[in-house]
PDB file of N, CA and C in Angstrom:
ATOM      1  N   UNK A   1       4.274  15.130  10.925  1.00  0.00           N
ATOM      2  CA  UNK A   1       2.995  14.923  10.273  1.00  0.00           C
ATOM      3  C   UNK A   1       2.884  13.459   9.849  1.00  0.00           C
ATOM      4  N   UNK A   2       1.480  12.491   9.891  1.00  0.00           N
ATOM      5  CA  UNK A   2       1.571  11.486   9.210  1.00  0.00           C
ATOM      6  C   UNK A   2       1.260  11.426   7.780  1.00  0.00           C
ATOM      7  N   UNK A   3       1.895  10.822   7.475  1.00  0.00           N
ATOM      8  CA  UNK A   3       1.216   9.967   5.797  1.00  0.00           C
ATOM      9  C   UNK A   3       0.955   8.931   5.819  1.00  0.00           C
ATOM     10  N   UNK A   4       0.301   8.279   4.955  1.00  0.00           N
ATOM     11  CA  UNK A   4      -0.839   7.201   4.328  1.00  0.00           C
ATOM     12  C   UNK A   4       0.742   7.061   2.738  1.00  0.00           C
ATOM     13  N   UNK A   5       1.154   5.654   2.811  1.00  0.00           N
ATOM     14  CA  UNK A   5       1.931   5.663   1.707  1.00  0.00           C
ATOM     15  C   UNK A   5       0.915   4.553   1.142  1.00  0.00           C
ATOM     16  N   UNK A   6       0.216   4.677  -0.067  1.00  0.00           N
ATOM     17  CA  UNK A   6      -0.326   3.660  -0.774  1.00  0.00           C
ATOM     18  C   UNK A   6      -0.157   2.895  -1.970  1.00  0.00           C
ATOM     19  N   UNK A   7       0.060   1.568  -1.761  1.00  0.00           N
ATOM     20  CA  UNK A   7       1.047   0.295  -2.485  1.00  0.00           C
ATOM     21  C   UNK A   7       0.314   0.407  -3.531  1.00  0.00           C
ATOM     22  N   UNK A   8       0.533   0.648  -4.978  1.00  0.00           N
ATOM     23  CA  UNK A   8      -0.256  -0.125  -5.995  1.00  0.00           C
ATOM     24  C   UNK A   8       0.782  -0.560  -7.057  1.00  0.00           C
ATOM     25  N   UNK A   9       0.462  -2.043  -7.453  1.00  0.00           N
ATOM     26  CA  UNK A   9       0.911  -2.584  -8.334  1.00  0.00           C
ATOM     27  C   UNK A   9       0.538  -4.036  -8.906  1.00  0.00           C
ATOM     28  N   UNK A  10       0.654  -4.486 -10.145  1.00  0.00           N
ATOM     29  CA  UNK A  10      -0.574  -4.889 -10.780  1.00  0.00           C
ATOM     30  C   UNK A  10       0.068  -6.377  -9.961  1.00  0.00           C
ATOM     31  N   UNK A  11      -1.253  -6.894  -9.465  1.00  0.00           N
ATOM     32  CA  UNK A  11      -1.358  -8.024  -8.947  1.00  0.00           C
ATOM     33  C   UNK A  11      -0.947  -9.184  -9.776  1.00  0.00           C
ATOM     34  N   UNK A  12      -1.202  -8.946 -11.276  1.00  0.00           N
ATOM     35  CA  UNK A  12      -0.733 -10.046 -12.116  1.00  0.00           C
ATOM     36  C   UNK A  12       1.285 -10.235 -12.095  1.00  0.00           C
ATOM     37  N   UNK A  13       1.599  -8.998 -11.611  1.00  0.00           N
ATOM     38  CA  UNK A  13       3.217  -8.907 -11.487  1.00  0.00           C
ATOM     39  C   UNK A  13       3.775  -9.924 -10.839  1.00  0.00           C
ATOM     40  N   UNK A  14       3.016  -9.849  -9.543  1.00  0.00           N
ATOM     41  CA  UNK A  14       3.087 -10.898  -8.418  1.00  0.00           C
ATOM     42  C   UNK A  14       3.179 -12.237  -8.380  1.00  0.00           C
ATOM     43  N   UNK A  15       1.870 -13.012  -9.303  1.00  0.00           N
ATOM     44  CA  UNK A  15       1.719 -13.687  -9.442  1.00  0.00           C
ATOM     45  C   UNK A  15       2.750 -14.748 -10.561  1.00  0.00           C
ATOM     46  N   UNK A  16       3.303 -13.883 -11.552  1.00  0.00           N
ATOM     47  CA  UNK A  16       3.884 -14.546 -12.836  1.00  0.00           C
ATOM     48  C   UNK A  16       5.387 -13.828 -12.670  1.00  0.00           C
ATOM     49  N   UNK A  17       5.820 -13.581 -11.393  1.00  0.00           N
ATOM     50  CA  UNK A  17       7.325 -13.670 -10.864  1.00  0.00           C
ATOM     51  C   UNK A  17       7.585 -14.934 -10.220  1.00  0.00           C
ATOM     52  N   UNK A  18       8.851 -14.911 -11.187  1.00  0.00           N
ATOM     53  CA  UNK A  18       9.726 -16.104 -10.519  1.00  0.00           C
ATOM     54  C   UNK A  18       9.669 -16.692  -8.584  1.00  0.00           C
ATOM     55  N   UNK A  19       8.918 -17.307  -8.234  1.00  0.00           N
ATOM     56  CA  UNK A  19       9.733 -17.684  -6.634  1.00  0.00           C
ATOM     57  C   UNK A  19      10.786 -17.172  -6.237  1.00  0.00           C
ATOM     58  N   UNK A  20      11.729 -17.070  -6.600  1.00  0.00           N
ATOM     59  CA  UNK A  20      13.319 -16.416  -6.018  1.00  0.00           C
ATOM     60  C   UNK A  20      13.230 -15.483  -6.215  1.00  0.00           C
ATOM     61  N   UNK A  21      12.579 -14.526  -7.300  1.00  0.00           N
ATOM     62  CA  UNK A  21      12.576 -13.104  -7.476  1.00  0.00           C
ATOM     63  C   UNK A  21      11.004 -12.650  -6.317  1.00  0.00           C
ATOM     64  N   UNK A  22      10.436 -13.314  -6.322  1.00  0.00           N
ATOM     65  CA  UNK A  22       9.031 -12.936  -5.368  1.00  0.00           C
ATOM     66  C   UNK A  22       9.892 -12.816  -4.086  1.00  0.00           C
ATOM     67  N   UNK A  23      10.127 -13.619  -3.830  1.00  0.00           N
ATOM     68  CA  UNK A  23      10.821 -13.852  -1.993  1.00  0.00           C
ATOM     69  C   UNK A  23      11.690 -13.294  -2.138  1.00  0.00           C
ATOM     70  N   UNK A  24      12.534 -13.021  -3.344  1.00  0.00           N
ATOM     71  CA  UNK A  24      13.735 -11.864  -2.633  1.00  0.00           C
ATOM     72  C   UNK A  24      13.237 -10.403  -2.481  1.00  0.00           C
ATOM     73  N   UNK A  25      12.268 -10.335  -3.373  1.00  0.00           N
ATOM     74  CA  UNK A  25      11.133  -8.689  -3.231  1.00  0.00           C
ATOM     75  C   UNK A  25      10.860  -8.582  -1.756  1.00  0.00           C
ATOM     76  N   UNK A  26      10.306 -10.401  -1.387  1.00  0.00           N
ATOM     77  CA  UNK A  26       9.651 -10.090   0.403  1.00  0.00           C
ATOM     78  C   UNK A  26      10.459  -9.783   1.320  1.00  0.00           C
ATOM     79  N   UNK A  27      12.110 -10.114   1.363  1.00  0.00           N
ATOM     80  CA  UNK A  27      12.840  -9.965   1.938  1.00  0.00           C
ATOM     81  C   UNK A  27      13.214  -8.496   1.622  1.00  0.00           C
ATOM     82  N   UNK A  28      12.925  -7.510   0.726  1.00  0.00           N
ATOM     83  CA  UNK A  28      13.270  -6.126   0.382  1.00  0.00           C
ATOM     84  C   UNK A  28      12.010  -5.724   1.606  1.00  0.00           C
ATOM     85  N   UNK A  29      10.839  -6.197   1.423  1.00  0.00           N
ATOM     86  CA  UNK A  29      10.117  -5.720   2.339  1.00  0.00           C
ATOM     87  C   UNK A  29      10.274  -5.564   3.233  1.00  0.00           C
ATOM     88  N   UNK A  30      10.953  -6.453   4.376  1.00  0.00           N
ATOM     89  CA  UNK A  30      11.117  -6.776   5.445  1.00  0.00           C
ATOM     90  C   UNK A  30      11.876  -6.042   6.012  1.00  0.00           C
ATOM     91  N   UNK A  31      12.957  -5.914   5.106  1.00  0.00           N
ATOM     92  CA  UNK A  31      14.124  -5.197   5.246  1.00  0.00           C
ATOM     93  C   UNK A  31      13.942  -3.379   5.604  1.00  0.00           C
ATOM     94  N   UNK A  32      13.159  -3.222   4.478  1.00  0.00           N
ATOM     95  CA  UNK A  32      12.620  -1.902   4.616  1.00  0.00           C
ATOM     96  C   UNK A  32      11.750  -1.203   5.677  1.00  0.00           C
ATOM     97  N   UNK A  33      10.755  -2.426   6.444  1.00  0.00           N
ATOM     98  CA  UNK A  33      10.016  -2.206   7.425  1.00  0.00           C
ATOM     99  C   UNK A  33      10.473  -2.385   8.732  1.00  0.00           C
ATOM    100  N   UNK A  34      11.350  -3.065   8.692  1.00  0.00           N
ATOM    101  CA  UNK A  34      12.442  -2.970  10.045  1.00  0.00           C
ATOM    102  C   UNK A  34      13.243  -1.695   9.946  1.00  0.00           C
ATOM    103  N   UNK A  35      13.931  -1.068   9.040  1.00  0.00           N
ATOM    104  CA  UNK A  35      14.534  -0.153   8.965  1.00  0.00           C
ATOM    105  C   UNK A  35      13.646   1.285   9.314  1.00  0.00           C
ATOM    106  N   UNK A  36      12.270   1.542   8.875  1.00  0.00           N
ATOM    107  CA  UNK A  36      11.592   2.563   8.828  1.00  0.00           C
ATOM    108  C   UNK A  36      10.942   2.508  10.294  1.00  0.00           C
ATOM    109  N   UNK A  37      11.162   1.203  10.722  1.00  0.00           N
ATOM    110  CA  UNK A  37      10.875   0.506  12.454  1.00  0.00           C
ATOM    111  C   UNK A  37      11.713   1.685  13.211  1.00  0.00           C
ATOM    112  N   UNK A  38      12.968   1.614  13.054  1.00  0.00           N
ATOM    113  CA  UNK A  38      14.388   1.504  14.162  1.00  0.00           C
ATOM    114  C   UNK A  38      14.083   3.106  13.817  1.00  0.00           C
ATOM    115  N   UNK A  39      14.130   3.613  12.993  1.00  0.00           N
ATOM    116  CA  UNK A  39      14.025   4.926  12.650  1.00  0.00           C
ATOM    117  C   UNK A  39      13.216   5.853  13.449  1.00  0.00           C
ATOM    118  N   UNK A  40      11.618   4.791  13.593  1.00  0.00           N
ATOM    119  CA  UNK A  40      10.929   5.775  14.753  1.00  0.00           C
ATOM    120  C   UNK A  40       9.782   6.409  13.324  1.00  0.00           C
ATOM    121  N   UNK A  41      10.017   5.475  12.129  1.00  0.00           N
ATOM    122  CA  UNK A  41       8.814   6.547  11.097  1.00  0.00           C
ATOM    123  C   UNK A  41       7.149   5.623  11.074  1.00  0.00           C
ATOM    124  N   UNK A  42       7.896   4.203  11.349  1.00  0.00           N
ATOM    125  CA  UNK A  42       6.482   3.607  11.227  1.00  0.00           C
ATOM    126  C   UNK A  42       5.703   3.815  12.379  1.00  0.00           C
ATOM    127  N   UNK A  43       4.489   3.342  11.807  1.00  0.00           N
ATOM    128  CA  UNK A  43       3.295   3.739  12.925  1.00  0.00           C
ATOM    129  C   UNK A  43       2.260   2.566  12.646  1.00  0.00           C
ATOM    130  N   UNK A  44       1.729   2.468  11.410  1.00  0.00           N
ATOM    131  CA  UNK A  44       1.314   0.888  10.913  1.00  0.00           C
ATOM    132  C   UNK A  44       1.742   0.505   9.421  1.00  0.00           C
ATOM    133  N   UNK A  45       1.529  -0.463   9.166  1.00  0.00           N
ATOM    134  CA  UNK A  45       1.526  -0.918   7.681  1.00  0.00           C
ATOM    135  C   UNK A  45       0.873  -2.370   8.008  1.00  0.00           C
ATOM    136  N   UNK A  46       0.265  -2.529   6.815  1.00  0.00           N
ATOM    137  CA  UNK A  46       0.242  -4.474   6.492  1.00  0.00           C
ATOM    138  C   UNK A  46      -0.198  -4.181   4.618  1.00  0.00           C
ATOM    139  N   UNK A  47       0.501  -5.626   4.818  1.00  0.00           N
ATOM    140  CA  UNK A  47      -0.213  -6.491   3.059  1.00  0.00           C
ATOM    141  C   UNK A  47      -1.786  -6.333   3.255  1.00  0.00           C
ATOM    142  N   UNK A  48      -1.962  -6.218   1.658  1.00  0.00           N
ATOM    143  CA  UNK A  48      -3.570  -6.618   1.740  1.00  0.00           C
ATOM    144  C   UNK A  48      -3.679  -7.667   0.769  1.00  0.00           C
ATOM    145  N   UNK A  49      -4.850  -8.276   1.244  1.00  0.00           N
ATOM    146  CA  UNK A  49      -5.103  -9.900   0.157  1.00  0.00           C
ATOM    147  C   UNK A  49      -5.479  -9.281  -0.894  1.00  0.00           C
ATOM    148  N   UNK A  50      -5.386 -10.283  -2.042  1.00  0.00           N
ATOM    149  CA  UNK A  50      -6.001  -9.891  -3.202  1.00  0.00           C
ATOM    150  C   UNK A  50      -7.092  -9.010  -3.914  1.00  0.00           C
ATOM    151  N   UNK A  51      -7.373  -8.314  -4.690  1.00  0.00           N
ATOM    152  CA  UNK A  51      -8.727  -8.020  -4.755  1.00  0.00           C
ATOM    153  C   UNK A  51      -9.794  -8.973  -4.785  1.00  0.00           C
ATOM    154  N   UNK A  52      -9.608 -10.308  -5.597  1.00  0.00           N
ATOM    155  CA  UNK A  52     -10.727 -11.427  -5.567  1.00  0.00           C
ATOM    156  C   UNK A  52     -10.881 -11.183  -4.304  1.00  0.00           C
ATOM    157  N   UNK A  53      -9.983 -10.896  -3.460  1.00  0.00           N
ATOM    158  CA  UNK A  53     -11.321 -11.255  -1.677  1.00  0.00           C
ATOM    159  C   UNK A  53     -11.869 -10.003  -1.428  1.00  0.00           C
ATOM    160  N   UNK A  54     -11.781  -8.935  -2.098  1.00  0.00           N
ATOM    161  CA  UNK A  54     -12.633  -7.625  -1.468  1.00  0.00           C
ATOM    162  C   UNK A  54     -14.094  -7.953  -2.171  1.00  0.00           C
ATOM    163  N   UNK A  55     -14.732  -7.019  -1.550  1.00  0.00           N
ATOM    164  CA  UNK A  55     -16.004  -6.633  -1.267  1.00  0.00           C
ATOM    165  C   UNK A  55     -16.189  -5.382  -1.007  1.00  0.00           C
ATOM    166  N   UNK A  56     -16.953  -4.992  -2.312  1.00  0.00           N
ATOM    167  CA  UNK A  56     -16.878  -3.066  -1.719  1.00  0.00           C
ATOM    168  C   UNK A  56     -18.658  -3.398  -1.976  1.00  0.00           C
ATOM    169  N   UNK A  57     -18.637  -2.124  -1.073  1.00  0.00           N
ATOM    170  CA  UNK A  57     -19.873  -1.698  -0.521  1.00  0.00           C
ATOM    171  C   UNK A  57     -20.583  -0.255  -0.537  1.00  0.00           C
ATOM    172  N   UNK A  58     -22.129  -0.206  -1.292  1.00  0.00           N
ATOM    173  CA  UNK A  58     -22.329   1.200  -1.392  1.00  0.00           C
ATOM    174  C   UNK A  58     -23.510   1.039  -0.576  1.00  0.00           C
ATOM    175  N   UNK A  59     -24.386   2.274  -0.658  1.00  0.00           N
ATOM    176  CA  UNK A  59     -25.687   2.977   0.417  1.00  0.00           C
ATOM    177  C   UNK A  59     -26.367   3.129  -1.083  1.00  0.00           C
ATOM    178  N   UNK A  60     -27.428   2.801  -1.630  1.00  0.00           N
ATOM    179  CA  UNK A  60     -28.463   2.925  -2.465  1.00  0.00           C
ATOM    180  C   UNK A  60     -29.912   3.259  -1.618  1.00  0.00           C
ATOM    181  N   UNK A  61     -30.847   4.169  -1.770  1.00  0.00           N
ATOM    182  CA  UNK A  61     -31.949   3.850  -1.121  1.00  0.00           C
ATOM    183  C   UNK A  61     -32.190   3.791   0.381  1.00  0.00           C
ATOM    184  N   UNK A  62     -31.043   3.606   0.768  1.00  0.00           N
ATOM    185  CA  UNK A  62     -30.677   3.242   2.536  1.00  0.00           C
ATOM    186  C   UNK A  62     -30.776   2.061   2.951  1.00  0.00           C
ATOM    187  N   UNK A  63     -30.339   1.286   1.503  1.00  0.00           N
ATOM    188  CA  UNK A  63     -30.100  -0.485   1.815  1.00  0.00           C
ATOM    189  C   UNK A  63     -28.354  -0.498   1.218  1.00  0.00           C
ATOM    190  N   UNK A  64     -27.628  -1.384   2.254  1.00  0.00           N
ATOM    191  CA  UNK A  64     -26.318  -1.525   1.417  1.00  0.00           C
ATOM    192  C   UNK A  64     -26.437  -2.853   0.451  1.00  0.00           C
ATOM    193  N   UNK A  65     -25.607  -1.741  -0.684  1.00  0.00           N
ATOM    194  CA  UNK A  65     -25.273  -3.302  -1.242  1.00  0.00           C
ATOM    195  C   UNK A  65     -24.281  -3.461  -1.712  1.00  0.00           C
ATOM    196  N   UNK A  66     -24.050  -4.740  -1.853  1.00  0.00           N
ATOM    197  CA  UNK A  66     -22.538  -4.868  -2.213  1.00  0.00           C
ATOM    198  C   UNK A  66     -22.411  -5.859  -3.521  1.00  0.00           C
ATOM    199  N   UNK A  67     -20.726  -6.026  -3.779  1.00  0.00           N
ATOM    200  CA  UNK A  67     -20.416  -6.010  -5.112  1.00  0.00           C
ATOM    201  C   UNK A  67     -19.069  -6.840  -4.661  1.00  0.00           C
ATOM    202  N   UNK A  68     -18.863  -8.225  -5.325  1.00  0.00           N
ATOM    203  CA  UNK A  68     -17.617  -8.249  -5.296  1.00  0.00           C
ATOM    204  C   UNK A  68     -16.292  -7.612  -6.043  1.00  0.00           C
ATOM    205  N   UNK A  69     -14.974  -8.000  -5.279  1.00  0.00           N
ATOM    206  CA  UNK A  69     -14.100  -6.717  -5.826  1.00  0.00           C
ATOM    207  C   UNK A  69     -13.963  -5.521  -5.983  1.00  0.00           C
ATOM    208  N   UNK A  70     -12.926  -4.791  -6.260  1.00  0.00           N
ATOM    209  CA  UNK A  70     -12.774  -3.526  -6.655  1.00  0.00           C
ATOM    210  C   UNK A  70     -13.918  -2.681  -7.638  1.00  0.00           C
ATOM    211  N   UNK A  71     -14.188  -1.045  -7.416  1.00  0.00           N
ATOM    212  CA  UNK A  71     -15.130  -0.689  -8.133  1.00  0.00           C
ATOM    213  C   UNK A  71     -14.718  -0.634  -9.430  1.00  0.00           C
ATOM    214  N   UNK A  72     -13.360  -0.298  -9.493  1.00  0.00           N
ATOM    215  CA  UNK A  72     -12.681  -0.022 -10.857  1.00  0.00           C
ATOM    216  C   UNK A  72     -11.867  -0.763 -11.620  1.00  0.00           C
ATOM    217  N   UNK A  73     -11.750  -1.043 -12.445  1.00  0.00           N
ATOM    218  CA  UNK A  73     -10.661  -1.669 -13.445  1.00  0.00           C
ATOM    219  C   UNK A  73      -9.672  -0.931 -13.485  1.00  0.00           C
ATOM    220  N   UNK A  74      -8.497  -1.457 -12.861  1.00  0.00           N
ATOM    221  CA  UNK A  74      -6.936  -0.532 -12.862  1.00  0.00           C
ATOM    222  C   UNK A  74      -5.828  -1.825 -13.011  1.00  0.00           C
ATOM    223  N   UNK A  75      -4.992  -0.807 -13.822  1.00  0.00           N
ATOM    224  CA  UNK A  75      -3.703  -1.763 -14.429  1.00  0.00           C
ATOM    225  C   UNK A  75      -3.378  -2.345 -13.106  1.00  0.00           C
ATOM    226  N   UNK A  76      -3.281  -1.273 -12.131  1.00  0.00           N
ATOM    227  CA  UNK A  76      -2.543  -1.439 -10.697  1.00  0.00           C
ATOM    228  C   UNK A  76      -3.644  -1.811  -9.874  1.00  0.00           C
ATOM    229  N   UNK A  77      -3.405  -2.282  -8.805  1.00  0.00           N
ATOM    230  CA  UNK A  77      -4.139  -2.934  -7.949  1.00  0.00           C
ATOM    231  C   UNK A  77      -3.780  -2.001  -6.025  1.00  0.00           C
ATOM    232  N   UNK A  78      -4.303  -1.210  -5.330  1.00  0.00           N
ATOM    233  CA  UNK A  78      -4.209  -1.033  -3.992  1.00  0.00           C
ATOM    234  C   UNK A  78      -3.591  -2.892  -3.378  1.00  0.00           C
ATOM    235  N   UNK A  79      -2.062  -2.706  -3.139  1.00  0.00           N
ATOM    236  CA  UNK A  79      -2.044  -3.946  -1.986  1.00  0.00           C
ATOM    237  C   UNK A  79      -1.486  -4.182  -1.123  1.00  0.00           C
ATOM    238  N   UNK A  80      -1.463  -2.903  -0.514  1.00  0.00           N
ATOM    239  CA  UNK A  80      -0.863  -2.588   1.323  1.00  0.00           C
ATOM    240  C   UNK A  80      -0.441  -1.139   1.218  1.00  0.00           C
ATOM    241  N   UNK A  81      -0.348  -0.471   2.758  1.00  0.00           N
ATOM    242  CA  UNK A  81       0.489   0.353   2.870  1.00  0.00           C
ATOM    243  C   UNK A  81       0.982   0.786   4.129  1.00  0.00           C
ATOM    244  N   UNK A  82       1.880   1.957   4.182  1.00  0.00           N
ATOM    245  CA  UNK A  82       2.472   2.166   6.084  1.00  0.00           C
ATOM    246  C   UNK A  82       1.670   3.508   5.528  1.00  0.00           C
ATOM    247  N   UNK A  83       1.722   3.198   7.376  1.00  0.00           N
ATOM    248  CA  UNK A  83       1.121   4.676   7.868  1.00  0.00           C
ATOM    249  C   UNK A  83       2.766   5.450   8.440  1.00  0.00           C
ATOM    250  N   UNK A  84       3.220   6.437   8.360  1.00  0.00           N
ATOM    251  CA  UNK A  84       4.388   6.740   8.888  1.00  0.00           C
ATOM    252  C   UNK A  84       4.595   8.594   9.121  1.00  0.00           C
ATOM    253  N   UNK A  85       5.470   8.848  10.028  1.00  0.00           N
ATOM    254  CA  UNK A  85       5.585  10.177  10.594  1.00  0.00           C
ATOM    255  C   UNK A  85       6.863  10.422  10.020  1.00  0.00           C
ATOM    256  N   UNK A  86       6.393  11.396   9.635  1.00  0.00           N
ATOM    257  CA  UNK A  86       7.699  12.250   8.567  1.00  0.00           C
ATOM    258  C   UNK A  86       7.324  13.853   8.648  1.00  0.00           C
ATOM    259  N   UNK A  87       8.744  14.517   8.950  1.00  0.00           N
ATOM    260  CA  UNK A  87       8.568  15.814   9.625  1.00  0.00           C
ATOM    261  C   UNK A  87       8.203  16.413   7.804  1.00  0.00           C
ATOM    262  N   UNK A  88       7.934  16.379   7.022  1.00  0.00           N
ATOM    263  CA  UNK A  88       7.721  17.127   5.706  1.00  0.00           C
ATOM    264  C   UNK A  88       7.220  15.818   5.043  1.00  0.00           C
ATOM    265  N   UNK A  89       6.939  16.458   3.553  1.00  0.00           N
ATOM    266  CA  UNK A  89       6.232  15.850   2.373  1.00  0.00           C
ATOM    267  C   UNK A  89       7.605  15.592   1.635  1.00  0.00           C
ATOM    268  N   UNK A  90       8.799  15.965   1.698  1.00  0.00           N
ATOM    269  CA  UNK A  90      10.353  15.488   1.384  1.00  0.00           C
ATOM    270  C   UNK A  90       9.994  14.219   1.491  1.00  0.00           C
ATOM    271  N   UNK A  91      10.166  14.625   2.907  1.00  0.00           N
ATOM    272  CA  UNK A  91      10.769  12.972   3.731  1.00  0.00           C
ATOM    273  C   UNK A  91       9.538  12.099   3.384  1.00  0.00           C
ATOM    274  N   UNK A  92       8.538  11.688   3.622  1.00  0.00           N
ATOM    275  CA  UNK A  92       7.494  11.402   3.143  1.00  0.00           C
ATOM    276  C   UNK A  92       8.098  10.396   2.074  1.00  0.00           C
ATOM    277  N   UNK A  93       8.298  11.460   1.027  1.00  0.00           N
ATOM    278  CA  UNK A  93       8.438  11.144  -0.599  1.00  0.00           C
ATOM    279  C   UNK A  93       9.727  10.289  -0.598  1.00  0.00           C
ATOM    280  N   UNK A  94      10.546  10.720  -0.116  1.00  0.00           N
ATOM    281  CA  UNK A  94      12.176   9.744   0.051  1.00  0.00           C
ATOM    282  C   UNK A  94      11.268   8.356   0.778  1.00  0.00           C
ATOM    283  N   UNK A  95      10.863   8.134   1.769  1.00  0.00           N
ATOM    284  CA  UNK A  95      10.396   7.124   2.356  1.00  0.00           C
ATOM    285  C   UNK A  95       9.764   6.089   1.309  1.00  0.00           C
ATOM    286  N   UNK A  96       8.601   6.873   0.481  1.00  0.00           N
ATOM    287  CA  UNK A  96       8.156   5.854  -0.558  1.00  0.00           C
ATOM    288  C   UNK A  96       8.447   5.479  -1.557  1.00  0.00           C
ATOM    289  N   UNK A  97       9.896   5.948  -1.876  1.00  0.00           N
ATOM    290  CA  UNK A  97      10.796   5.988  -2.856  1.00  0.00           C
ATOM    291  C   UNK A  97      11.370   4.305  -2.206  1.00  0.00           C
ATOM    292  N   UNK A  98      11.437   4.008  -1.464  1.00  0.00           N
ATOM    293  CA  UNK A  98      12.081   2.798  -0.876  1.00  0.00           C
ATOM    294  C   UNK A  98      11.213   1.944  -0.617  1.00  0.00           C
ATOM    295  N   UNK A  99      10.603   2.179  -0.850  1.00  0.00           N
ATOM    296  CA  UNK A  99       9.563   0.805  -1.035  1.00  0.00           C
ATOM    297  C   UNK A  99       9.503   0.184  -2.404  1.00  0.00           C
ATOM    298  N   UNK A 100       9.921  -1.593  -2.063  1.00  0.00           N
ATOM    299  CA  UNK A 100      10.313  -2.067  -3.264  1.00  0.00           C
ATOM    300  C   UNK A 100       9.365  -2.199  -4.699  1.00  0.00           C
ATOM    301  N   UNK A 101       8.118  -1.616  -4.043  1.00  0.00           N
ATOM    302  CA  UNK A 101       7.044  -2.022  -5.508  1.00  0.00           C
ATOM    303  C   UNK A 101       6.604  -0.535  -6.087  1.00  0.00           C
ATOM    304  N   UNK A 102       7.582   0.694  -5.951  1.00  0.00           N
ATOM    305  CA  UNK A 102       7.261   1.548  -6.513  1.00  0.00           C
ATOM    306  C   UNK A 102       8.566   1.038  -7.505  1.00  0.00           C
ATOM    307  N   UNK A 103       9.580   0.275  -7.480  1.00  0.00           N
ATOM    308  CA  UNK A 103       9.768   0.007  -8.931  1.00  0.00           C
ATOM    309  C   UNK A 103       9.032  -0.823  -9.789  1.00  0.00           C
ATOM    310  N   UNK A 104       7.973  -1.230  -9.646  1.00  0.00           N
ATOM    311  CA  UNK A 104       7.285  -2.334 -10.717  1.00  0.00           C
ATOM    312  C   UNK A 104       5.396  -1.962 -10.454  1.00  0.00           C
ATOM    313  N   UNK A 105       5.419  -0.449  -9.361  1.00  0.00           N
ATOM    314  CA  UNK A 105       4.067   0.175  -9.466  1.00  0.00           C
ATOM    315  C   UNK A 105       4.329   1.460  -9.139  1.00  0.00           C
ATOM    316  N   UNK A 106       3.769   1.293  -8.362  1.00  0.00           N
ATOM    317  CA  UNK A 106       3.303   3.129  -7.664  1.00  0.00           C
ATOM    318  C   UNK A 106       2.793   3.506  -6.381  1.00  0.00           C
ATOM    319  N   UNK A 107       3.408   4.152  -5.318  1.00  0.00           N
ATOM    320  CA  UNK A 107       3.258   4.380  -4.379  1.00  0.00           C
ATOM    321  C   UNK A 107       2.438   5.826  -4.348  1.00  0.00           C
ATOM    322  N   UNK A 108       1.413   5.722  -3.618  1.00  0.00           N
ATOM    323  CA  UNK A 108       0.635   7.340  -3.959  1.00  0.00           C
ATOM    324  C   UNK A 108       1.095   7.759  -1.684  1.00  0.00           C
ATOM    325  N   UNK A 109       1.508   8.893  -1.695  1.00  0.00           N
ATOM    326  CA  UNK A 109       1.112   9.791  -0.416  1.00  0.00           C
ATOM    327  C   UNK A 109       0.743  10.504   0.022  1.00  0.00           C
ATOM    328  N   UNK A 110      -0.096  10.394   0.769  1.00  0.00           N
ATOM    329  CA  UNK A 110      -1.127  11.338   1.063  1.00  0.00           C
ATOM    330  C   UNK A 110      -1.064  11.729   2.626  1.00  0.00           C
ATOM    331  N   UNK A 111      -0.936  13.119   2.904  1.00  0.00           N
ATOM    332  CA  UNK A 111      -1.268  13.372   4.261  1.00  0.00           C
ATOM    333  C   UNK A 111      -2.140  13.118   4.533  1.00  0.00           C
ATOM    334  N   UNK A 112      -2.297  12.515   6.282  1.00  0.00           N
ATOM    335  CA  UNK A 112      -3.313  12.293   6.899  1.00  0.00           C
ATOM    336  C   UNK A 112      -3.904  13.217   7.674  1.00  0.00           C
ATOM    337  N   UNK A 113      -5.357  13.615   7.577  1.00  0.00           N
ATOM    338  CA  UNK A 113      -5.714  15.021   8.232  1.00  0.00           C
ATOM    339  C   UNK A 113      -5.416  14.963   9.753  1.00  0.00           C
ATOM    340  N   UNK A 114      -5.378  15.903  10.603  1.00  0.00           N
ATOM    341  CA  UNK A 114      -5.402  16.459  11.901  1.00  0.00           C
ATOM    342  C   UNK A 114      -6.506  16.324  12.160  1.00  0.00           C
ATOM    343  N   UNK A 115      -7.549  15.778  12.767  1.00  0.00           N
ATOM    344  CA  UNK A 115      -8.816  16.016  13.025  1.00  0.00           C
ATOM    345  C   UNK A 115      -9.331  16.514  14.598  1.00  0.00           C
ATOM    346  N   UNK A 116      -9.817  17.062  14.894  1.00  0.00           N
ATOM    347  CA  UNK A 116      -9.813  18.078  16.550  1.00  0.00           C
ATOM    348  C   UNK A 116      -8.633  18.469  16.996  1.00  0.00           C
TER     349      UNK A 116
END
């Protein structure tokens, strides 16, 4: 089955870590995404930029409009995630357990539906 593992953690973390502690986090990343590679679980992942660069977008009336940033105010911030195949919601859960920013956020997983 796939899951959707989703990164959140407060963007200000990021920013007001040490250089050597940031880049040794990126190198946990790396590490982890090569490993979940060789394994045969990944399927996609990437970083996402900041919220300052989003742009969310609603349907009012049947005109869009939009809004910079996030709709919500959250401690944590959405900022990447893998998509990955894991025979259970176990494995799943062990998987996002290893991802280095569920110690300093929160990884949410969610199955991805079957659709036709």
């Amino acid at each position: 089955m796939r899951y959707m593992l989703l990164i959140y953690d407060p963007e200000s973390a990021w920013v007001s870590m040490p250089e050597a502690e940031r880049n040794a986090l990126f190198g946990e990343y790396m590490a982890f995404t090569e490993s979940i590679r060789e394994s045969g679980h990944l399927l996609a992942g990437d970083p996402l930029e900041p919220t300052l660069t989003a742009t969310t977008v609603r349907v009012r009336e049947g005109k869009a409009v939009t809004s910079d940033g996030p709709f919500a105010e959250t401690r944590e911030q959405l900022g990447g995630y893998y998509i990955v195949e894991a025979r259970d919601l176990d494995e799943a859960i062990g998987l996002a357990a290893r991802i280095p920013s569920a110690r300093i956020g929160c990884v949410e997983v969610r199955p991805i539906s079957e659709m036709g």
